[in-house]
Protein backbone atom coordinates (compact mmCIF):
# COMPACT_ATOMS: atom_id res chain seq x y z
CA UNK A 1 16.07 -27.96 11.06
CA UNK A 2 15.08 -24.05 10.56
CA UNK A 3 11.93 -22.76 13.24
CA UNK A 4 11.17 -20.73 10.27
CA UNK A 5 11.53 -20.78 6.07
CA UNK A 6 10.40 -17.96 4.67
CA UNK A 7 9.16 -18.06 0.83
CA UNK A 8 9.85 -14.50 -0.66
CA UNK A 9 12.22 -11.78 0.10
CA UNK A 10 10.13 -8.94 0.02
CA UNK A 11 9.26 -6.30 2.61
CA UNK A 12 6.29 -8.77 4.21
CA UNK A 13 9.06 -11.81 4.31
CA UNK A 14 11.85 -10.15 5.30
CA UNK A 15 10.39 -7.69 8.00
CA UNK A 16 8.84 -11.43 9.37
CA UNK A 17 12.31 -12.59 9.59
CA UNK A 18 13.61 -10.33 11.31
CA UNK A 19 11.18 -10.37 14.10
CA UNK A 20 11.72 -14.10 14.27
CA UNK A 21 15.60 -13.63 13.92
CA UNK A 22 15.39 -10.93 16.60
CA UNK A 23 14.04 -13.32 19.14
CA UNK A 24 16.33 -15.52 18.74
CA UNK A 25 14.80 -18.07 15.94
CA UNK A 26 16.84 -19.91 13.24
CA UNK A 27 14.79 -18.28 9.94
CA UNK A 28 15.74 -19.82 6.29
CA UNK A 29 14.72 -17.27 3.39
CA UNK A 30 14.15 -18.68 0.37
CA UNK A 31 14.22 -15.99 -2.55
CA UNK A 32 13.63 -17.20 -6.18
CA UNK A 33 14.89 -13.84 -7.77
CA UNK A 34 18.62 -12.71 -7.19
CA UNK A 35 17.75 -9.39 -5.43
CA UNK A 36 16.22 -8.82 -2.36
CA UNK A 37 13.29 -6.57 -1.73
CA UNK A 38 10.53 -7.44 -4.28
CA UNK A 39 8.79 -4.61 -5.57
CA UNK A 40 11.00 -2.04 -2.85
CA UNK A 41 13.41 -1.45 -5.49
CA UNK A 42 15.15 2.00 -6.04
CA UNK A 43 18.31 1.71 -9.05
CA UNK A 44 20.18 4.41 -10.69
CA UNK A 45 19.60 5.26 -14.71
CA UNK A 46 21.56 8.17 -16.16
CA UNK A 47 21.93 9.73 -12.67
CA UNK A 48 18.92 9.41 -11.59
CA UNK A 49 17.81 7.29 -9.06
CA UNK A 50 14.25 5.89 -9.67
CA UNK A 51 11.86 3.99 -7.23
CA UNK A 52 9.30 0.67 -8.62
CA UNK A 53 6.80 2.98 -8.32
CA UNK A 54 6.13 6.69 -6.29
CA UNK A 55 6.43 5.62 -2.82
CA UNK A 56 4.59 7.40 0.56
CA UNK A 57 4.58 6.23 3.91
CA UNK A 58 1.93 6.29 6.23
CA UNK A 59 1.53 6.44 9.71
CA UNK A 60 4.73 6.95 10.65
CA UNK A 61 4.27 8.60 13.85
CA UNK A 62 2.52 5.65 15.49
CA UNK A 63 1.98 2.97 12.72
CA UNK A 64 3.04 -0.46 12.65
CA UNK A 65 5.92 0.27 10.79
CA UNK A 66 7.09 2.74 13.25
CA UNK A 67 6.34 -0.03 16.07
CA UNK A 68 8.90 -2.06 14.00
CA UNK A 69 11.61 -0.03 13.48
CA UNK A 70 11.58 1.02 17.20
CA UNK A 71 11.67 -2.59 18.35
CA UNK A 72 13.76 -4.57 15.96
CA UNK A 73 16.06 -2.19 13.45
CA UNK A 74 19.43 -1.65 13.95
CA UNK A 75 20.05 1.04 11.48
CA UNK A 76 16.69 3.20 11.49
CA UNK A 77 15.93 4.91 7.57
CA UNK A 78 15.54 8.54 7.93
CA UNK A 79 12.02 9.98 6.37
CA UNK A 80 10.80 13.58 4.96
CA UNK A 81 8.20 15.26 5.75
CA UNK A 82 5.80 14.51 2.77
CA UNK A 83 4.41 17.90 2.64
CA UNK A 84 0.32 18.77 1.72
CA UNK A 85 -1.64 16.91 -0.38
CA UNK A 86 -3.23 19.20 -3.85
CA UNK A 87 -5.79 18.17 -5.93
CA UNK A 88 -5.65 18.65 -10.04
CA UNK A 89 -8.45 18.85 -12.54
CA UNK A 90 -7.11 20.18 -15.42
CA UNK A 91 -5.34 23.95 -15.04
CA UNK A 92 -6.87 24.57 -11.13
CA UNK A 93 -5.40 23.03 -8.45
CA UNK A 94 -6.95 22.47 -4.40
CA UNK A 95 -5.42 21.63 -1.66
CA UNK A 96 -6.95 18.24 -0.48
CA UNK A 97 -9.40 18.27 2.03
CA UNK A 98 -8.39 16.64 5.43
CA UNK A 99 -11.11 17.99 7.53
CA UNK A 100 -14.50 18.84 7.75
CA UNK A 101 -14.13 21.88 7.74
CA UNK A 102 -12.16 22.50 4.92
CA UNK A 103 -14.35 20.09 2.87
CA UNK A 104 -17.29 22.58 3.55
CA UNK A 105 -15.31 24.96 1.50
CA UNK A 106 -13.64 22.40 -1.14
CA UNK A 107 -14.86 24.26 -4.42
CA UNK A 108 -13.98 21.79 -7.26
CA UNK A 109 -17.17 19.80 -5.70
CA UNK A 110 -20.66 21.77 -6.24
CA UNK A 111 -22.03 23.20 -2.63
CA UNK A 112 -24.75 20.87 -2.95
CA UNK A 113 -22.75 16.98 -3.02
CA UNK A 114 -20.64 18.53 -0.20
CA UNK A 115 -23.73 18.77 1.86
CA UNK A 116 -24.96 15.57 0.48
CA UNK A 117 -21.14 13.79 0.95
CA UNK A 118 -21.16 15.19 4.82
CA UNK A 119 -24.37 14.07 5.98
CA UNK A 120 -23.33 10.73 4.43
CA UNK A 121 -19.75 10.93 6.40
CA UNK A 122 -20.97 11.64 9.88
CA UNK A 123 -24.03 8.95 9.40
CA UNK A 124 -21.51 6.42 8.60
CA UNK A 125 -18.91 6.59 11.09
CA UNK A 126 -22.21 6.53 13.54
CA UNK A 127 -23.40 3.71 11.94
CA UNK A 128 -19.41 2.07 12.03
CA UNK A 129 -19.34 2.67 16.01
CA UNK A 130 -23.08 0.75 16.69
CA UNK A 131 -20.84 -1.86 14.50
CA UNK A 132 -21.43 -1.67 10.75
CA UNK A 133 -18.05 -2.67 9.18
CA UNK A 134 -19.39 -1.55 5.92
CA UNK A 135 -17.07 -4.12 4.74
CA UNK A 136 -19.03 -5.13 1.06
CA UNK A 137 -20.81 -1.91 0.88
CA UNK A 138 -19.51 -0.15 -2.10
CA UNK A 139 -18.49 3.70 -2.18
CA UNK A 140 -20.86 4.25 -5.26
CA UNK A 141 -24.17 2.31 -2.84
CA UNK A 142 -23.87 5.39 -1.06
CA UNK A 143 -23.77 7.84 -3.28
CA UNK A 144 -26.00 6.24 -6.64
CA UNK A 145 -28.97 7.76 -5.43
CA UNK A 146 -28.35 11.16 -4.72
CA UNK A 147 -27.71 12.96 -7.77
CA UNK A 148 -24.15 13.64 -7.44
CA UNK A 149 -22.24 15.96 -10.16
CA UNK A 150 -20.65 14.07 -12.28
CA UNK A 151 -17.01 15.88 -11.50
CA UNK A 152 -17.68 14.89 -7.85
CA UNK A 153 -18.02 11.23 -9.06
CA UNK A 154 -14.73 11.69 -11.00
CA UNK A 155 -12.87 12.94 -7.87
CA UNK A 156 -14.63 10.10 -5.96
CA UNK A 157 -13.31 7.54 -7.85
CA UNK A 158 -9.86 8.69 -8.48
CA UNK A 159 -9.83 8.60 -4.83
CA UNK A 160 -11.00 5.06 -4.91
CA UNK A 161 -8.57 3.89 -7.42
CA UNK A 162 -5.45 4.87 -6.00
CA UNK A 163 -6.91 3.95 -2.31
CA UNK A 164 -8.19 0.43 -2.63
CA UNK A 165 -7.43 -0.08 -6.33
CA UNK A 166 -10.70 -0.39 -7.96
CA UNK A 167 -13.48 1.69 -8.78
CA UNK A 168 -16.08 3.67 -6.61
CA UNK A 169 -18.80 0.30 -8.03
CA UNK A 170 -15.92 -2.01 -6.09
CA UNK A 171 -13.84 -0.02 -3.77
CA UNK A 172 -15.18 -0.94 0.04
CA UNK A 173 -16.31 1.75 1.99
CA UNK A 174 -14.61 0.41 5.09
CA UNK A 175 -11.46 1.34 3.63
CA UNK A 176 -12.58 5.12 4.08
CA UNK A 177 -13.01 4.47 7.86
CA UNK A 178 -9.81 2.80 8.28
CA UNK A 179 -7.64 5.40 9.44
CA UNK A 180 -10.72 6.44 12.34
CA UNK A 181 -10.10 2.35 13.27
CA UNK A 182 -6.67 3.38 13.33
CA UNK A 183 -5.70 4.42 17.11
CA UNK A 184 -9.02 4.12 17.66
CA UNK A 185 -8.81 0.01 19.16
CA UNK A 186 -7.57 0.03 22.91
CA UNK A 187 -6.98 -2.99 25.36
CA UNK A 188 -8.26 -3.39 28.69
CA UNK A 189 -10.95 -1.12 27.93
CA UNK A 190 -14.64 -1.78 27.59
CA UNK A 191 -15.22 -1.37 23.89
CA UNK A 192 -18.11 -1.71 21.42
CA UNK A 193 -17.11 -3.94 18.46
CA UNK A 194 -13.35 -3.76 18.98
CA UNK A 195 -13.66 0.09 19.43
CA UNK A 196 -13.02 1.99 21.90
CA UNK A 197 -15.91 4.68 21.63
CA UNK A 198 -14.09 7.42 23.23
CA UNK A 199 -10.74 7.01 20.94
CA UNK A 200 -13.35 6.60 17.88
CA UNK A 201 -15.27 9.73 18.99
CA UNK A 202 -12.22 11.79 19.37
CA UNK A 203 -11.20 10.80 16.25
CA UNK A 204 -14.15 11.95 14.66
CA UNK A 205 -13.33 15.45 16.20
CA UNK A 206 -10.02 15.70 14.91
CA UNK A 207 -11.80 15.24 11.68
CA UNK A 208 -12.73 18.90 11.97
CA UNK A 209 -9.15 20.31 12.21
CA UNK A 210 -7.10 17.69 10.93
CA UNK A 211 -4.42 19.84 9.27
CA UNK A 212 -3.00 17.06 6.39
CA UNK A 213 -0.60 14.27 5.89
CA UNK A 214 1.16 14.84 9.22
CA UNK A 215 2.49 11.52 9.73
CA UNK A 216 3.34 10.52 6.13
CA UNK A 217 7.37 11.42 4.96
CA UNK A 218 9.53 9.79 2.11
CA UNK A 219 12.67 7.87 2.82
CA UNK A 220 15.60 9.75 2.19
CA UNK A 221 17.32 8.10 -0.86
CA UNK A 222 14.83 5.94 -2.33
CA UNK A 223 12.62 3.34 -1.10
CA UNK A 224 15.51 1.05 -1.23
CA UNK A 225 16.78 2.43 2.23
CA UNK A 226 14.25 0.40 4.43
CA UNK A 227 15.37 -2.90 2.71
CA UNK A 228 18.78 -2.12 3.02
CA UNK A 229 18.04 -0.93 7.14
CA UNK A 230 16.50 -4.31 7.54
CA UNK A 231 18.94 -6.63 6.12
CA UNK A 232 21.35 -4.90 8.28
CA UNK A 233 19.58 -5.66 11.40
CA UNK A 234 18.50 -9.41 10.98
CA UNK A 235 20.22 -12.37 11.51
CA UNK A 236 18.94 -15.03 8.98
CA UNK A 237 20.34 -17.23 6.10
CA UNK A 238 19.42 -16.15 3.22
CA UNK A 239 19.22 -17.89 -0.21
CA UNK A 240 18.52 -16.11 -3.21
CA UNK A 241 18.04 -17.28 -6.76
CA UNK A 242 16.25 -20.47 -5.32
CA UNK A 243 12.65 -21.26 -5.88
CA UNK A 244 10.15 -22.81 -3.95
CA UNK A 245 8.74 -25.83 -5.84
CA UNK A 246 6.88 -27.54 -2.81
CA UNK A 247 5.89 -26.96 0.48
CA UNK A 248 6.10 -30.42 2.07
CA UNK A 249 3.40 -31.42 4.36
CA UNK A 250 2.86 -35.00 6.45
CA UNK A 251 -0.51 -35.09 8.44
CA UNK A 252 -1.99 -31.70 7.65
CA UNK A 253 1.17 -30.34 9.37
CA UNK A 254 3.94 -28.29 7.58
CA UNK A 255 7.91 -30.28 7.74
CA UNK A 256 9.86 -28.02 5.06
CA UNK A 257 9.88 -26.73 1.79
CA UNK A 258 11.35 -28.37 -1.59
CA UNK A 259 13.71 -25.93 -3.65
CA UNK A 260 14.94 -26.84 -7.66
CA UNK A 261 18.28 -27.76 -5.82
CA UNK A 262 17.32 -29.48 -2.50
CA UNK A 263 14.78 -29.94 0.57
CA UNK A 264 15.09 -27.73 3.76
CA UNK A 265 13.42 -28.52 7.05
CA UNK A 266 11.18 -26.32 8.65
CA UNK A 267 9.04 -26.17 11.92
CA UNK A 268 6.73 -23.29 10.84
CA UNK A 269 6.68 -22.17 6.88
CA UNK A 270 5.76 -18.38 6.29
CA UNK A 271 4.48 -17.96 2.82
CA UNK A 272 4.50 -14.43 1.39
CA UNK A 273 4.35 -14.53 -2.24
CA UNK A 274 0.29 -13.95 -3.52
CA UNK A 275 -1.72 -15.62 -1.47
CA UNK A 276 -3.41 -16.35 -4.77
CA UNK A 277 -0.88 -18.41 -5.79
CA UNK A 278 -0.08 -20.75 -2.76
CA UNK A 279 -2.20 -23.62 -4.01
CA UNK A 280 0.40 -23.79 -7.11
CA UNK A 281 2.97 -25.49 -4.04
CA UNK A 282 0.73 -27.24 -2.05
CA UNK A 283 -2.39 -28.58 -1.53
CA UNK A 284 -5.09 -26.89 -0.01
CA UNK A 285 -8.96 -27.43 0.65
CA UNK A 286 -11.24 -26.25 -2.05
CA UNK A 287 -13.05 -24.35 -0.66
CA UNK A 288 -10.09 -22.39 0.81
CA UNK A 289 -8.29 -22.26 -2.84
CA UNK A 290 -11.52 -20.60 -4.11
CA UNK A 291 -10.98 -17.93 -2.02
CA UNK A 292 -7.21 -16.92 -2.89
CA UNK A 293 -8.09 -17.40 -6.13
CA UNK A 294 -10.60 -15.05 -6.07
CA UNK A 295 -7.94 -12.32 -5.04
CA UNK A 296 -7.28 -9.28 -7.42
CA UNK A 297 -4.21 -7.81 -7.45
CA UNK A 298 -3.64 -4.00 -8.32
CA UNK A 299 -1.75 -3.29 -11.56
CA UNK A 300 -0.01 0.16 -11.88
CA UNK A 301 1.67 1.91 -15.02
CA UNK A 302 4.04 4.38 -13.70
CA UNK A 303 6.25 7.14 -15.61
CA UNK A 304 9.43 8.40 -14.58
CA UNK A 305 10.28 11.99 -15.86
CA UNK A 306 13.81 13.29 -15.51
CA UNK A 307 13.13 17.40 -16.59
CA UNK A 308 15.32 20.10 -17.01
CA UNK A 309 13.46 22.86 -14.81
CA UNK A 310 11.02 22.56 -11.82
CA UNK A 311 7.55 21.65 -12.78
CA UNK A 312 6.46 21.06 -9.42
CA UNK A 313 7.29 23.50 -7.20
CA UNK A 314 6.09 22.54 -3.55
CA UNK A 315 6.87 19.72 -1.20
CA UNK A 316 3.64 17.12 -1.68
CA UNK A 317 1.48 15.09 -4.26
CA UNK A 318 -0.40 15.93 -6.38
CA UNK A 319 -4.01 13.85 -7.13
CA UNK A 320 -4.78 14.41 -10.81
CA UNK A 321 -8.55 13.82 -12.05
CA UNK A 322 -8.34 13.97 -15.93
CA UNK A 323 -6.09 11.12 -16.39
CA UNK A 324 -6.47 9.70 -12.87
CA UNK A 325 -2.41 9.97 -11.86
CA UNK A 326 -0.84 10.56 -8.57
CA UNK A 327 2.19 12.96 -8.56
CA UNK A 328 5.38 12.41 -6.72
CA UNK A 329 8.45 14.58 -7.33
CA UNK A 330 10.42 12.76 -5.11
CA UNK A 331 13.55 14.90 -5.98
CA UNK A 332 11.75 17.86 -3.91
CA UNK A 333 12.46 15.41 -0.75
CA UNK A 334 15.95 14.34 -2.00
CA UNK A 335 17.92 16.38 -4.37
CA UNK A 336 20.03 13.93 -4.74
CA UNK A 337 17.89 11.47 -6.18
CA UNK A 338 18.24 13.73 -9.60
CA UNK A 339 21.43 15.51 -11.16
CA UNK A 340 21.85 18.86 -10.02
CA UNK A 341 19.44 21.35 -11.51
CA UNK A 342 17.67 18.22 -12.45
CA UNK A 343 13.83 17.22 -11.28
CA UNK A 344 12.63 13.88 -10.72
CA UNK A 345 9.13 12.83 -10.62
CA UNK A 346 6.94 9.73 -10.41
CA UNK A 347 3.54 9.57 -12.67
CA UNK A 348 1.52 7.10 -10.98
CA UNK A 349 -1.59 5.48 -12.66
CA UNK A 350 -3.77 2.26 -11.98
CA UNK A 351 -4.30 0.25 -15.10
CA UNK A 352 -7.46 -1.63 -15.59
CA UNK A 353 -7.98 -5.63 -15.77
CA UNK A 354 -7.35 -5.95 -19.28
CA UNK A 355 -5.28 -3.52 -20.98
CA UNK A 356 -2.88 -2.56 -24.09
CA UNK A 357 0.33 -1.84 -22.18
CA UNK A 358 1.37 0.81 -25.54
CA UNK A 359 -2.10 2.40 -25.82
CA UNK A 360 -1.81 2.93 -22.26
CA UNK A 361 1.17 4.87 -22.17
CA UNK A 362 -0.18 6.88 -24.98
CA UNK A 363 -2.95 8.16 -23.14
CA UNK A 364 -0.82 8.52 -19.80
CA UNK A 365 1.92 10.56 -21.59
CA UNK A 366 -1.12 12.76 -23.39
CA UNK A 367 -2.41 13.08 -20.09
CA UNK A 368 0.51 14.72 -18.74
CA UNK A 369 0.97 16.75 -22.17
CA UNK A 370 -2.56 17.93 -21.48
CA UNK A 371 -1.68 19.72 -17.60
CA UNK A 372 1.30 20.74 -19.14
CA UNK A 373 1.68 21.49 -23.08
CA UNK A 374 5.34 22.65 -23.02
CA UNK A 375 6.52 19.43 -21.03
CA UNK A 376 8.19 17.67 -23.94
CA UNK A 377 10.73 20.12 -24.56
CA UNK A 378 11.90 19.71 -20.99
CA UNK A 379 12.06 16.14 -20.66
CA UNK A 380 15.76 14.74 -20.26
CA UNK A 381 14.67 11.17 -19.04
CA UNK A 382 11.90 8.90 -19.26
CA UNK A 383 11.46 5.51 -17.98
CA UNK A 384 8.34 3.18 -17.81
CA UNK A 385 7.53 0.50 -15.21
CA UNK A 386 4.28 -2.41 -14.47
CA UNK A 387 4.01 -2.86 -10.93
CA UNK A 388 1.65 -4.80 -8.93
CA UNK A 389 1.74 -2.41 -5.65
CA UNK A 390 -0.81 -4.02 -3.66
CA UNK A 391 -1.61 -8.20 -4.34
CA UNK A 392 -5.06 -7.87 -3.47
CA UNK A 393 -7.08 -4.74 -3.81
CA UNK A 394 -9.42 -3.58 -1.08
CA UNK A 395 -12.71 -4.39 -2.59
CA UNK A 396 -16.03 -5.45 -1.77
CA UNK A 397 -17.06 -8.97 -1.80
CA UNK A 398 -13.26 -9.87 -1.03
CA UNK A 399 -12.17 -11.06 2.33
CA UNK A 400 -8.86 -10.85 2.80
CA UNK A 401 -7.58 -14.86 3.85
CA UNK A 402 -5.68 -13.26 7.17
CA UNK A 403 -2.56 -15.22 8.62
CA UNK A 404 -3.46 -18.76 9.19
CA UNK A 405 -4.31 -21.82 6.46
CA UNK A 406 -6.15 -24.71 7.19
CA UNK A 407 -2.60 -26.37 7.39
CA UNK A 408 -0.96 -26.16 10.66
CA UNK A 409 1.87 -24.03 11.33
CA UNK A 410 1.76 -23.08 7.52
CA UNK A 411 1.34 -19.09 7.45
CA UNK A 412 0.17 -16.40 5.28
CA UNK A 413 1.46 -12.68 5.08
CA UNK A 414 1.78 -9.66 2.85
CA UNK A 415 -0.01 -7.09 1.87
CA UNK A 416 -2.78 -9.99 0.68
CA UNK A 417 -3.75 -10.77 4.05
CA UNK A 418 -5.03 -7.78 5.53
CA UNK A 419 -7.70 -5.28 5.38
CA UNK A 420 -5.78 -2.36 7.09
CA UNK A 421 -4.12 1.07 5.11
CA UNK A 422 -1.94 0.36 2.15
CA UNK A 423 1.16 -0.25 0.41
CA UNK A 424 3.99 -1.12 3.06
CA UNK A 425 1.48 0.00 5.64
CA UNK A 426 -0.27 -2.39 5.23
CA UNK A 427 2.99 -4.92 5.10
CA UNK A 428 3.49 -4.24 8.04
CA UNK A 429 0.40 -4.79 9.70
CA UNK A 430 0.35 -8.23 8.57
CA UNK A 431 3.83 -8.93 9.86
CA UNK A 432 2.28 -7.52 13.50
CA UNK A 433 -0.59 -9.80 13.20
CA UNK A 434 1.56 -12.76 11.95
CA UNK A 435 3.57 -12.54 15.15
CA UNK A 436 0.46 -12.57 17.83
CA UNK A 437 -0.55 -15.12 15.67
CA UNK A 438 2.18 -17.45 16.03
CA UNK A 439 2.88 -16.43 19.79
């Protein structure tokens, strides 16, 4: 008898298990593939060492994976400062706009929509204190009616894209205010919705010198690192290889899981594959399967370039508009991620619903051939990779299901779950509310 299976071994299951393990819980994972980790991967190919997918973390400073590592990791990962964020529309680059301020003077957007996109920015985090959530209003509601240039819309929505997934039509506005919610919720104080006004307001004044990613670094030697930092510091069995056929259930109440070799007992089962998916192993209400099914995940194409000379000269990313791309040269963190002399970098790009997976790498490779002609001669590597980043993208008209299922002491978590940040963020934010949950 376990107090806890886990189904998956990625970030989401195995940060859960080892705030279980850590006070002092018997936790089963049950991993179908051979290598821990899920989609935090990082492997070597002719000397380099490539990431699934370009990798940031956020909120490092006082995030919830930050609140993690202090309380329950043996072996901490060490991060890099990630440097400024720039802004590419063809030959002209920008640094990105972080404050007020410096949006008042953000020239690849006519005068006129950054008037129009500021009066719209301080209405709506008014509006989001007196208790909006703004939760199914869509980027583009706010914006269709005001006569936008149509290079501000194509900025808007790259933004959306690689923020929530989706398009400015889809993407939820409430994932804009997120990081003001962030810091901005305090206990034992009087608050209006959940906020605490004075936290929100100050956050709002930051807005006006906010000076960049300040809290966002890379982990030295590949994304890897944090799965190798956790597995170090739990105590759990561990069964890889091993699928979940079943989750076994007797009066509404979980009892264990059924594998393709055997049947493990369990007093609470933590479920963090796609939520989506969960009704494939068990039966659930209909009304409740309607809703994870209704979950879309985000599909990414990403290129990895090996060159022979330094393309990208600064420490940072790089948003490109024309394709819509994010840039990491991740071997300007960590030269040792690339031979020496070598530079590594990670193309990033969302793919849409339905898609040609060779005509898409056409046009992504174009793309790049398009910023910078002479590229090809220079390339000494080149791999591809589909990744599904995020298993549900922020969008409107989606709620997120949260921890709990209508079965008891059957859980949900992952980056499915949750409506807060992104990536593993947002991982572990669910693993934070999973444990109050459960307490």
């Amino acid at each position: 008898m376990y107090d806890a299976i886990i189904i998956g071994a990625g970030i989401s299951g195995l940060l859960s298990a080892l705030v279980l393990s850590k006070n002092e819980k018997k936790v089963l994972i049950l991993e179908k593939q051979e290598k821990l980790g899920g989609i935090c991967q990082s492997y070597k190919i002719n000397g380099y060492t490539v990431d699934n997918g370009p990798h940031i973390i956020t909120r490092l400073e006082n995030g919830p994976l930050r609140k993690l590592i202090i309380q329950y990791f043996d072996v901490s990962p060490d991060f890099i400062y990630h440097g400024e964020y720039y802004v590419r529309d063809k030959d002209k680059y920008y640094s990105f706009p972080w404050n007020l301020k410096s949006f008042s003077t953000f020239s690849l957007i006519p005068r006129k929509d950054r008037a129009v996109i500021l009066q719209i920015l301080i209405s709506t985090y008014g509006r989001r204190l007196m208790g909006e959530d703004f939760l199914n209003t869509s980027v583009y509601d706010l914006l269709e009616k005001r006569n936008i240039n149509k290079t501000t819309m194509r900025f808007v929505d790259t933004l959306c894209y690689f923020m929530t997934g989706v398009d400015s039509k889809k993407a939820s506005v409430a994932r804009f205010l997120d990081s003001l919610d962030y810091k901005s919720k305090s206990k034992g104080i009087i608050t209006i919705h959940g906020i605490d006004p004075q936290a929100y307001l100050s956050k709002i004044i930051k807005l006006l010198t906010k000076k960049g990613a300040e809290d966002q670094g890379y982990p030295k030697g590949g994304i890897r690192t944090i799965i190798n930092c956790i597995v170090q510091s739990l105590n759990a069995e561990i069964k890889t290889g091993e699928e979940v056929k079943e989750i076994l259930i007797e009066n509404n109440t979980v009892i264990g899981v059924k594998t393709q070799k055997r049947e493990y007992k369990g007093k609470i089962v933590i479920y963090s594959g796609y939520a989506s998916e969960l009704p494939n192993i068990v039966e659930v209400p209909e009304d409740y399967e309607r809703e994870l099914r209704k979950l879309e995940k985000v599909y990414t194409l990403t290129l990895w370039l090996g060159l022979n000379k330094k393309y990208f000269q600064r420490r940072g990313s790089e948003i490109w508009i024309d394709p819509k791309c994010w840039v990491v040269p991740v071997s300007n963190y960590d030269p040792d991620l690339a031979p020496e002399g070598k530079q590594l970098v990670g193309f990033g790009f969302v793919l849409p619903k339905e898609y040609n997976l060779e005509e898409e790498k056409k046009k992504a490779l174009d793309g790049i051939k398009r910023i910078f002609p002479e590229i090809e001669e220079d390339i000494d590597f080149m791999h591809w990779q589909v990744l599904v980043p995020e298993k549900a993208a922020w969008s409107i008209n989606q709620k997120m299901p949260g921890n709990v299922t209508p079965i008891k002491n059957l859980y949900l978590v992952g980056t499915d779950t949750t409506e807060k940040s992104m990536g593993i963020t947002r991982a572990s934010y669910s693993v934070l509310d999973l444990m109050e949950v459960i307490k």
